[in-house]
C-alpha atoms as a PDB file:
ATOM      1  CA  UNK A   1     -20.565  -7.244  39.550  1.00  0.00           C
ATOM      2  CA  UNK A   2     -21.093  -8.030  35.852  1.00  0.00           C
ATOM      3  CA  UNK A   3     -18.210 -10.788  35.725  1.00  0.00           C
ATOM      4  CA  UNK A   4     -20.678 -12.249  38.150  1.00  0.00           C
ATOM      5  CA  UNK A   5     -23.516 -12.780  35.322  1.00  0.00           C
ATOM      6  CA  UNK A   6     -24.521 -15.831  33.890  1.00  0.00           C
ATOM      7  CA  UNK A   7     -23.221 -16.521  30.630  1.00  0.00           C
ATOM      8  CA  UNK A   8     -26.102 -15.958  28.348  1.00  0.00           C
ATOM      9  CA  UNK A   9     -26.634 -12.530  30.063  1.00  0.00           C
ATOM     10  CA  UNK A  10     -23.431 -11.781  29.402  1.00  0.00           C
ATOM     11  CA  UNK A  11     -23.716 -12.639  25.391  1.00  0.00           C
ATOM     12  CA  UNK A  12     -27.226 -10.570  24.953  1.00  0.00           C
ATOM     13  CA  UNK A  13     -24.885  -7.556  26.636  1.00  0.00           C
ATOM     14  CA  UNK A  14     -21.950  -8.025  24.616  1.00  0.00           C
ATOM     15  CA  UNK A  15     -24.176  -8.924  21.262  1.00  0.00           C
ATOM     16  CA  UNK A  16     -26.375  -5.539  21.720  1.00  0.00           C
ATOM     17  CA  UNK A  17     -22.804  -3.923  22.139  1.00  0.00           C
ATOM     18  CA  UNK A  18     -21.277  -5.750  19.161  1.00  0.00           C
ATOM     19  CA  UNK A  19     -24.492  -4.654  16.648  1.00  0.00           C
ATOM     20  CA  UNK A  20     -23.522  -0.638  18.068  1.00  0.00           C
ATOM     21  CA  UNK A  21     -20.362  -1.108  17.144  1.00  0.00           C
ATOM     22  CA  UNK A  22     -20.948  -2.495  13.308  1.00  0.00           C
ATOM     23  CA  UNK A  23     -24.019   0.422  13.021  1.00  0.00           C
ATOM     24  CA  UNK A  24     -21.341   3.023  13.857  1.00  0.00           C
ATOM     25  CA  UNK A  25     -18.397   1.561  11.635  1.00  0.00           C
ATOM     26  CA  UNK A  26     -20.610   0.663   9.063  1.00  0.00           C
ATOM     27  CA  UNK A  27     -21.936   4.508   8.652  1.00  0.00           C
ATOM     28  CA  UNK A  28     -18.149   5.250   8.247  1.00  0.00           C
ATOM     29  CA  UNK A  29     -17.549   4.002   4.731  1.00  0.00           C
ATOM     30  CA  UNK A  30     -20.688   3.404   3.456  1.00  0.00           C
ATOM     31  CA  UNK A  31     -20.475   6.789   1.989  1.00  0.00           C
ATOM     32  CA  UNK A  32     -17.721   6.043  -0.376  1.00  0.00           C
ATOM     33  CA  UNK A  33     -20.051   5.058  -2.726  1.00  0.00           C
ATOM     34  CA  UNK A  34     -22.089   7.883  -2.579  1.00  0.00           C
ATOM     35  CA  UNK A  35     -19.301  10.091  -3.694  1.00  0.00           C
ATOM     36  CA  UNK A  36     -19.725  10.018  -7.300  1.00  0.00           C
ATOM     37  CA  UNK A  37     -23.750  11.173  -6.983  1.00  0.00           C
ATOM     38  CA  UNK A  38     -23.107  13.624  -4.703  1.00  0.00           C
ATOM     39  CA  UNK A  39     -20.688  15.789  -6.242  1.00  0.00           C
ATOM     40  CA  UNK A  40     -22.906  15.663  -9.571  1.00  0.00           C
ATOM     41  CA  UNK A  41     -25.890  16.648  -7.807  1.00  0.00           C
ATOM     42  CA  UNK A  42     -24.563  19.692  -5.674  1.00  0.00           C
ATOM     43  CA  UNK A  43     -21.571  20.501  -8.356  1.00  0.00           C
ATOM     44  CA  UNK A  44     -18.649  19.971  -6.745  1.00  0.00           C
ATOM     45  CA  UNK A  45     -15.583  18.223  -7.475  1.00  0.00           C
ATOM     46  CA  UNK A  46     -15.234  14.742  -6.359  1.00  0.00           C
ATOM     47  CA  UNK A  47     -12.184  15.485  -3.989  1.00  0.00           C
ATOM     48  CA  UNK A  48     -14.587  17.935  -2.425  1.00  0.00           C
ATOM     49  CA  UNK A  49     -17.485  15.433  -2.173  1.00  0.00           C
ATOM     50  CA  UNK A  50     -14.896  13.424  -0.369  1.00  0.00           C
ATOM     51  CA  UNK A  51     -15.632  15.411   2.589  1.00  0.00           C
ATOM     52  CA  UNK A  52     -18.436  13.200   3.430  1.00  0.00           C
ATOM     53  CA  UNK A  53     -15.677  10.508   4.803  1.00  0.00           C
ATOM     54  CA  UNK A  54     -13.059  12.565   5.998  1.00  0.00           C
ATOM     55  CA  UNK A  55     -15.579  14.536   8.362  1.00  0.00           C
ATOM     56  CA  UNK A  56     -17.143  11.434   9.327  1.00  0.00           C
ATOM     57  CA  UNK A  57     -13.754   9.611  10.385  1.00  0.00           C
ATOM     58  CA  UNK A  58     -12.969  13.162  11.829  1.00  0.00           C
ATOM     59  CA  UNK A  59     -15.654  13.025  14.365  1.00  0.00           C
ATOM     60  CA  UNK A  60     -14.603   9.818  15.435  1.00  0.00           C
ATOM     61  CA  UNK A  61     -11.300  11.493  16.402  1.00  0.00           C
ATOM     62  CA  UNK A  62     -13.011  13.678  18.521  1.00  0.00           C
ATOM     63  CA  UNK A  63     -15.833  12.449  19.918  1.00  0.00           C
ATOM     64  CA  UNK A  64     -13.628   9.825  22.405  1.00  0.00           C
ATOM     65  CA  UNK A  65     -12.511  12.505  23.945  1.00  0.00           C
ATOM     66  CA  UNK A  66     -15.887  13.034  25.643  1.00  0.00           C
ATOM     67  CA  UNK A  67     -17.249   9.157  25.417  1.00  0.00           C
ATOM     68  CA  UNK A  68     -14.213   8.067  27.689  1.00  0.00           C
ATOM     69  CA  UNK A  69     -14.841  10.021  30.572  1.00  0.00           C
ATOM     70  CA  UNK A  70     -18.746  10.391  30.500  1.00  0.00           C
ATOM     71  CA  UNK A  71     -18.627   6.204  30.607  1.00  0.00           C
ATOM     72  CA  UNK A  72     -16.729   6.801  34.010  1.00  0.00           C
ATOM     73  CA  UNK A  73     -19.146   9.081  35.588  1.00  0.00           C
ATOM     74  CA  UNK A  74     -22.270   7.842  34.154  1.00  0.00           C
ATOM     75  CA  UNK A  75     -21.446   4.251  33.336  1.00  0.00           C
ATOM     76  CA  UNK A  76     -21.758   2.811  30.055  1.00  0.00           C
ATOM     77  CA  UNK A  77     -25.848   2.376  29.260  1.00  0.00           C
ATOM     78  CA  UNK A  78     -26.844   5.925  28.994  1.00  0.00           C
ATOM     79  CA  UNK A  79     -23.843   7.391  27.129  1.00  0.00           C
ATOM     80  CA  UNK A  80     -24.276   4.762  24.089  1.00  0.00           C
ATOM     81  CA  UNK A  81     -28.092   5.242  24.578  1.00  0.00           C
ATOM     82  CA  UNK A  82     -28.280   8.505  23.995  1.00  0.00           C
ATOM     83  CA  UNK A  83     -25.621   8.756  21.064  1.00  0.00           C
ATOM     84  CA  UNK A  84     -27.703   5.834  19.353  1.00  0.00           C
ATOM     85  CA  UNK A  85     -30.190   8.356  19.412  1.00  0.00           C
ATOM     86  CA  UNK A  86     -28.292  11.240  18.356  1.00  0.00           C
ATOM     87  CA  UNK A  87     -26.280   9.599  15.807  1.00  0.00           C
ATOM     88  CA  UNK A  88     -29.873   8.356  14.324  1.00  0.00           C
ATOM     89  CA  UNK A  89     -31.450  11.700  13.798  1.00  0.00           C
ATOM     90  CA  UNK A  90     -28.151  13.333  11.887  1.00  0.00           C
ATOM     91  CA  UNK A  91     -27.895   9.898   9.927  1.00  0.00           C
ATOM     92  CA  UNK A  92     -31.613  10.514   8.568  1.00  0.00           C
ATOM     93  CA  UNK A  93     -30.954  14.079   8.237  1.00  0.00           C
ATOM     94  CA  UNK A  94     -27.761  13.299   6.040  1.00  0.00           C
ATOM     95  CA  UNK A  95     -30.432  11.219   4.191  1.00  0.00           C
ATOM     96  CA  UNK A  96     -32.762  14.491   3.406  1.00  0.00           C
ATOM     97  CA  UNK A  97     -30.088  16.703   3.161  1.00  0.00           C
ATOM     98  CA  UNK A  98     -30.934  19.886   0.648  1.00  0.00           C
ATOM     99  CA  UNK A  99     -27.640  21.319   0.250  1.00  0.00           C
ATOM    100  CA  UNK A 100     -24.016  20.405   0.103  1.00  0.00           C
ATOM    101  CA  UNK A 101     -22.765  22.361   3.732  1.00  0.00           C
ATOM    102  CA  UNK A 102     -25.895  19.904   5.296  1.00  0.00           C
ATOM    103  CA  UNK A 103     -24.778  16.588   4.202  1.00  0.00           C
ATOM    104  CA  UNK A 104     -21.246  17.568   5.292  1.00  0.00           C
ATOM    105  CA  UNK A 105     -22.770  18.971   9.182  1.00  0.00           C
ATOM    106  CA  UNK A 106     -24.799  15.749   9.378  1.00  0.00           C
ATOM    107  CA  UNK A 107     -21.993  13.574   8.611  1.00  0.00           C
ATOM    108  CA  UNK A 108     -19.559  15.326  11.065  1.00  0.00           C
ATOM    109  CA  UNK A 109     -21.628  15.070  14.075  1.00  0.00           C
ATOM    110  CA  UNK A 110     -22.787  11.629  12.737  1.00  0.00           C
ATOM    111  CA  UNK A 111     -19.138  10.322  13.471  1.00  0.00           C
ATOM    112  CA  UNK A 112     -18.696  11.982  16.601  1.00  0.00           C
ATOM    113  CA  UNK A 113     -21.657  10.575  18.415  1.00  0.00           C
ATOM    114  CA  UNK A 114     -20.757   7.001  16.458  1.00  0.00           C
ATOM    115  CA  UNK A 115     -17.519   7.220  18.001  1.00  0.00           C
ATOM    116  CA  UNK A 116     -19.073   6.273  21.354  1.00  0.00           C
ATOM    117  CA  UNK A 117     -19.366   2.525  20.833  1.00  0.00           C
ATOM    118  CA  UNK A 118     -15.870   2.304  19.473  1.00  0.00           C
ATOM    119  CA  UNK A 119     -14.519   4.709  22.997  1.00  0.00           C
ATOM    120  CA  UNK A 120     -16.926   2.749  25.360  1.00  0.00           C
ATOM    121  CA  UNK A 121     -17.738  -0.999  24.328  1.00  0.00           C
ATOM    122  CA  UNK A 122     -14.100  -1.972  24.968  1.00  0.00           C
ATOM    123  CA  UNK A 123     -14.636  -0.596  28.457  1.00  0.00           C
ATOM    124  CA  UNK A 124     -18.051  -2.596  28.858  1.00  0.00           C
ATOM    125  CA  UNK A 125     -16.372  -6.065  27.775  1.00  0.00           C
ATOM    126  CA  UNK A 126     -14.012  -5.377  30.340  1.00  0.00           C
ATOM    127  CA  UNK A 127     -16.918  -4.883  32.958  1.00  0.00           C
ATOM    128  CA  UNK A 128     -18.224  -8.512  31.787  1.00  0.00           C
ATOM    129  CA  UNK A 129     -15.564 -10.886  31.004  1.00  0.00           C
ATOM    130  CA  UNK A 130     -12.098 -11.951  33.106  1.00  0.00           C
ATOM    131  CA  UNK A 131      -8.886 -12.449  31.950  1.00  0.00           C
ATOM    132  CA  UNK A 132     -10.425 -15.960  31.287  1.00  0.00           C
ATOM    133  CA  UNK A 133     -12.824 -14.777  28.079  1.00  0.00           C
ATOM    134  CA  UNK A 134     -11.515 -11.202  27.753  1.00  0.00           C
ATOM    135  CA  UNK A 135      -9.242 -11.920  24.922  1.00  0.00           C
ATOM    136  CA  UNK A 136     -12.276 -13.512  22.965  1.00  0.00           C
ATOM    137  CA  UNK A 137     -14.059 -10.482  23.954  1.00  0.00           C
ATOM    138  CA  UNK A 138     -11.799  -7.961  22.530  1.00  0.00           C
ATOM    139  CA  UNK A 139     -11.147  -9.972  19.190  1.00  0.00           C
ATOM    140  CA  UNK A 140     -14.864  -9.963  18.701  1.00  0.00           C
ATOM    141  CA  UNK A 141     -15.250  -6.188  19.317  1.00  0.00           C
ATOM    142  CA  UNK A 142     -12.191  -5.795  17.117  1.00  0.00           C
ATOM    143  CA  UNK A 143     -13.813  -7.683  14.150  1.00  0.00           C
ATOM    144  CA  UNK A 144     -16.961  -5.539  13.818  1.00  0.00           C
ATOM    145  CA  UNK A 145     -14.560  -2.310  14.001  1.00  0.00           C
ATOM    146  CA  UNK A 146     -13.308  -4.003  10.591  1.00  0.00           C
ATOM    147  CA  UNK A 147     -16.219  -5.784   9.248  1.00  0.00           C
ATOM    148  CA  UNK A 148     -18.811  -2.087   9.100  1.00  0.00           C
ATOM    149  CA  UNK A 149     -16.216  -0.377   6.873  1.00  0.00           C
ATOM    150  CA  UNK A 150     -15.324  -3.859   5.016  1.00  0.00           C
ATOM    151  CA  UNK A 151     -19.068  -4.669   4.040  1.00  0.00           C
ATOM    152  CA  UNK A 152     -20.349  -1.202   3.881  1.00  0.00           C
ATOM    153  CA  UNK A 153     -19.118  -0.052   0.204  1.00  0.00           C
ATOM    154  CA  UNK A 154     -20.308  -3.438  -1.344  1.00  0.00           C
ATOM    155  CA  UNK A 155     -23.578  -2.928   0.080  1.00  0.00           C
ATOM    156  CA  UNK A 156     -23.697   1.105  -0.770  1.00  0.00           C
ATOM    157  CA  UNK A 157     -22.394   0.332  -4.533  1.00  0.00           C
ATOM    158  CA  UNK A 158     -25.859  -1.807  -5.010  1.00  0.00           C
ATOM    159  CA  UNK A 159     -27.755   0.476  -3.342  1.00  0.00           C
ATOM    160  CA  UNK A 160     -26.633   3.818  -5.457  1.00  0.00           C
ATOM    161  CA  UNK A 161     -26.528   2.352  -8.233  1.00  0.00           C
ATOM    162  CA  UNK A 162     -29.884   0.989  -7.785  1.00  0.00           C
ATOM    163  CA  UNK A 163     -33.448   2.813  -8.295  1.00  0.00           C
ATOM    164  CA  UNK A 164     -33.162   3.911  -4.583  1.00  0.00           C
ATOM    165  CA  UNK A 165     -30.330   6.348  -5.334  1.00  0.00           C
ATOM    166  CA  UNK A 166     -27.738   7.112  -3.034  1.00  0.00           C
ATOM    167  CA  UNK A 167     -29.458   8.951  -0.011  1.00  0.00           C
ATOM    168  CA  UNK A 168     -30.682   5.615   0.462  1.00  0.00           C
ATOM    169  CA  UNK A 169     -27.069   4.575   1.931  1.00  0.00           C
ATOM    170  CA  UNK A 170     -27.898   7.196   4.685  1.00  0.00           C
ATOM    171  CA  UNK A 171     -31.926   6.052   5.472  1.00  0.00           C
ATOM    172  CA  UNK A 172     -30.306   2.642   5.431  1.00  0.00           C
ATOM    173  CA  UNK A 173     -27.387   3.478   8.095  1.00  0.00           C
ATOM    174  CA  UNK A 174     -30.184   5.417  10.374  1.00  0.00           C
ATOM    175  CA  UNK A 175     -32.713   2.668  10.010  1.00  0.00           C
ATOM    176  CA  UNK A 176     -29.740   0.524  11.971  1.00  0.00           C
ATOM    177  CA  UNK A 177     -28.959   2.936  14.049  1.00  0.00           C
ATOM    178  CA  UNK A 178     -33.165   2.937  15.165  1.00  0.00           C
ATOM    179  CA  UNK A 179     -32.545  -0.871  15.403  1.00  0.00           C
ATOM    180  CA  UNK A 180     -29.335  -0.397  17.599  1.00  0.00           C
ATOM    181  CA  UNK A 181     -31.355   1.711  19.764  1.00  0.00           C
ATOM    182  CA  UNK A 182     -34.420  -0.250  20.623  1.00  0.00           C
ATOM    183  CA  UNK A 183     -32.113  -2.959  21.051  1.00  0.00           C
ATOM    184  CA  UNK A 184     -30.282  -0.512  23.931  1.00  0.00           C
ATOM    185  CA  UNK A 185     -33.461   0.630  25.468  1.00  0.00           C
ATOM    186  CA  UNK A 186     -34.780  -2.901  25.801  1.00  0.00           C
ATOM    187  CA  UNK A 187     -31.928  -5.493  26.310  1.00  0.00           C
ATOM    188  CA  UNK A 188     -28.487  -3.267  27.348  1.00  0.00           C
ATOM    189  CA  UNK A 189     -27.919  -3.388  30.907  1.00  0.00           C
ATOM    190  CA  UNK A 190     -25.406  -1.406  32.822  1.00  0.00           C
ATOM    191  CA  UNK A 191     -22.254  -2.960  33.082  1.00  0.00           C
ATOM    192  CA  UNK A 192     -20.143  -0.430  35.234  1.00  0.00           C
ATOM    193  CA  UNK A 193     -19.505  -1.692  38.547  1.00  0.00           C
ATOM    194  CA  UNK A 194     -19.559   1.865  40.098  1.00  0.00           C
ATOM    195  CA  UNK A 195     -22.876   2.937  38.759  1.00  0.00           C
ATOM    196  CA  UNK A 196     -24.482  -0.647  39.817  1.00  0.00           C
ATOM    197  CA  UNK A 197     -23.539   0.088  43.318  1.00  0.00           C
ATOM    198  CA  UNK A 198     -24.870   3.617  43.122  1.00  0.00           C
ATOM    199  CA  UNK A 199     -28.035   2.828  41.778  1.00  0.00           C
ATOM    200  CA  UNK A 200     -28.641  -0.033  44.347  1.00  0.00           C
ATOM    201  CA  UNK A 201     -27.446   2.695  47.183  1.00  0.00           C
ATOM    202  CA  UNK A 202     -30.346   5.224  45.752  1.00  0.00           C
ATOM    203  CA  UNK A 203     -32.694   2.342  45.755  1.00  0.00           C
ATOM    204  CA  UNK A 204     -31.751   1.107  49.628  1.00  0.00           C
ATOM    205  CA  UNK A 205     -32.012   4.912  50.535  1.00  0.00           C
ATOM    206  CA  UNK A 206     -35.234   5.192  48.713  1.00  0.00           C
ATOM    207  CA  UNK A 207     -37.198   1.931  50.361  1.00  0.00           C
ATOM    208  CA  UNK A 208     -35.297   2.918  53.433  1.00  0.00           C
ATOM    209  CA  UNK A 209     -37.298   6.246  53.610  1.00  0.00           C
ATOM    210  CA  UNK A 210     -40.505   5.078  52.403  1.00  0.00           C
ATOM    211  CA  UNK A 211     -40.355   2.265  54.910  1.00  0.00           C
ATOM    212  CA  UNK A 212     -40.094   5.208  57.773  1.00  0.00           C
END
């Protein structure tokens, strides 16, 4: 049982979680600043150059709707994982992009596999903490949600309207999301009590038969 861990394992969980979270709220509005570039460098209007943050916040809509339920079959580890992963290749593909209809692909399916932190980390802070330290938890969680998109267009307006340009908003937010996954592949641990159990029960069953 995860409530069961010792406190600092609990913190490197919930701080690998926390950095997921800010990578995929941060790649929501760091865009905004990008706007202006865009829609001079593939002519089109700057309401149409929008599109960049209304597809991104679209995919977070619908991602969730897949997030929720593969965390319940497959516990939380390998669905954030492997849409750290995802979410990092269409972030550096935004970030090379050659033509408008690209950059506006990349940054759909960008925000759909971003949405997994923000459908799944709630679920893992429930797996760790009681009703003791579950409110601090959830306030935590709840800051980064805000923090990514409150940072995120200070940070892009330096960076476009420095000599990096403003594809460099998108190598930036992939370069995190790289970071977020190493940090998953090295220091997240599975938090779902029913996917503990069945691992351990494959484990047993495997010694078991090697033992015979």
């Amino acid at each position: 049982n995860a409530k069961s861990w010792p406190m600092r394992r609990k913190l490197r969980t919930a701080m690998v979680l926390g950095f997921d979270t800010l990578v995929a709220s941060w790649g929501s509005s760091v865009y905004s600043s990008a706007v202006e570039p865009v829609s001079m460098i593939f002519g089109v209007s700057r309401v149409v150059a929008i599109l960049g943050l209304t597809l991104y916040i679209c995919g977070f809509a619908t991602g969730p709707l897949a997030w929720g339920p593969l965390s319940e079959l497959y516990g939380r580890k390998i669905p954030i994982t492997g849409a750290c992963f995802i979410f990092t290749c269409f972030m550096f593909a935004a970030a090379t992009a050659k033509d408008f209809q690209t950059l506006m692909l990349t940054r759909f399916f960008a925000g759909v596999f971003a949405s997994c932190p923000l459908a799944v980390v709630g679920g893992a802070f429930s797996d760790l903490f009681g009703n003791e330290t579950r409110g601090v938890a959830i306030a935590f969680f709840s800051a980064l949600v805000f923090i990514g998109p409150f940072i995120s267009p200070i940070v892009g307006a330096f960076i476009t309207q420095s000599y990096l340009g403003w594809r460099w908003t998108e190598y930036i937010t992939g370069i995190m999301g790289a970071l977020a996954l190493i940090l998953d592949v090295l220091f997240l641990e599975e938090t779902y009590m029913k996917t503990i159990l069945q691992k351990r029960s494959a484990n047993i069953r495997k010694e078991t038969g090697n033992f015979a």
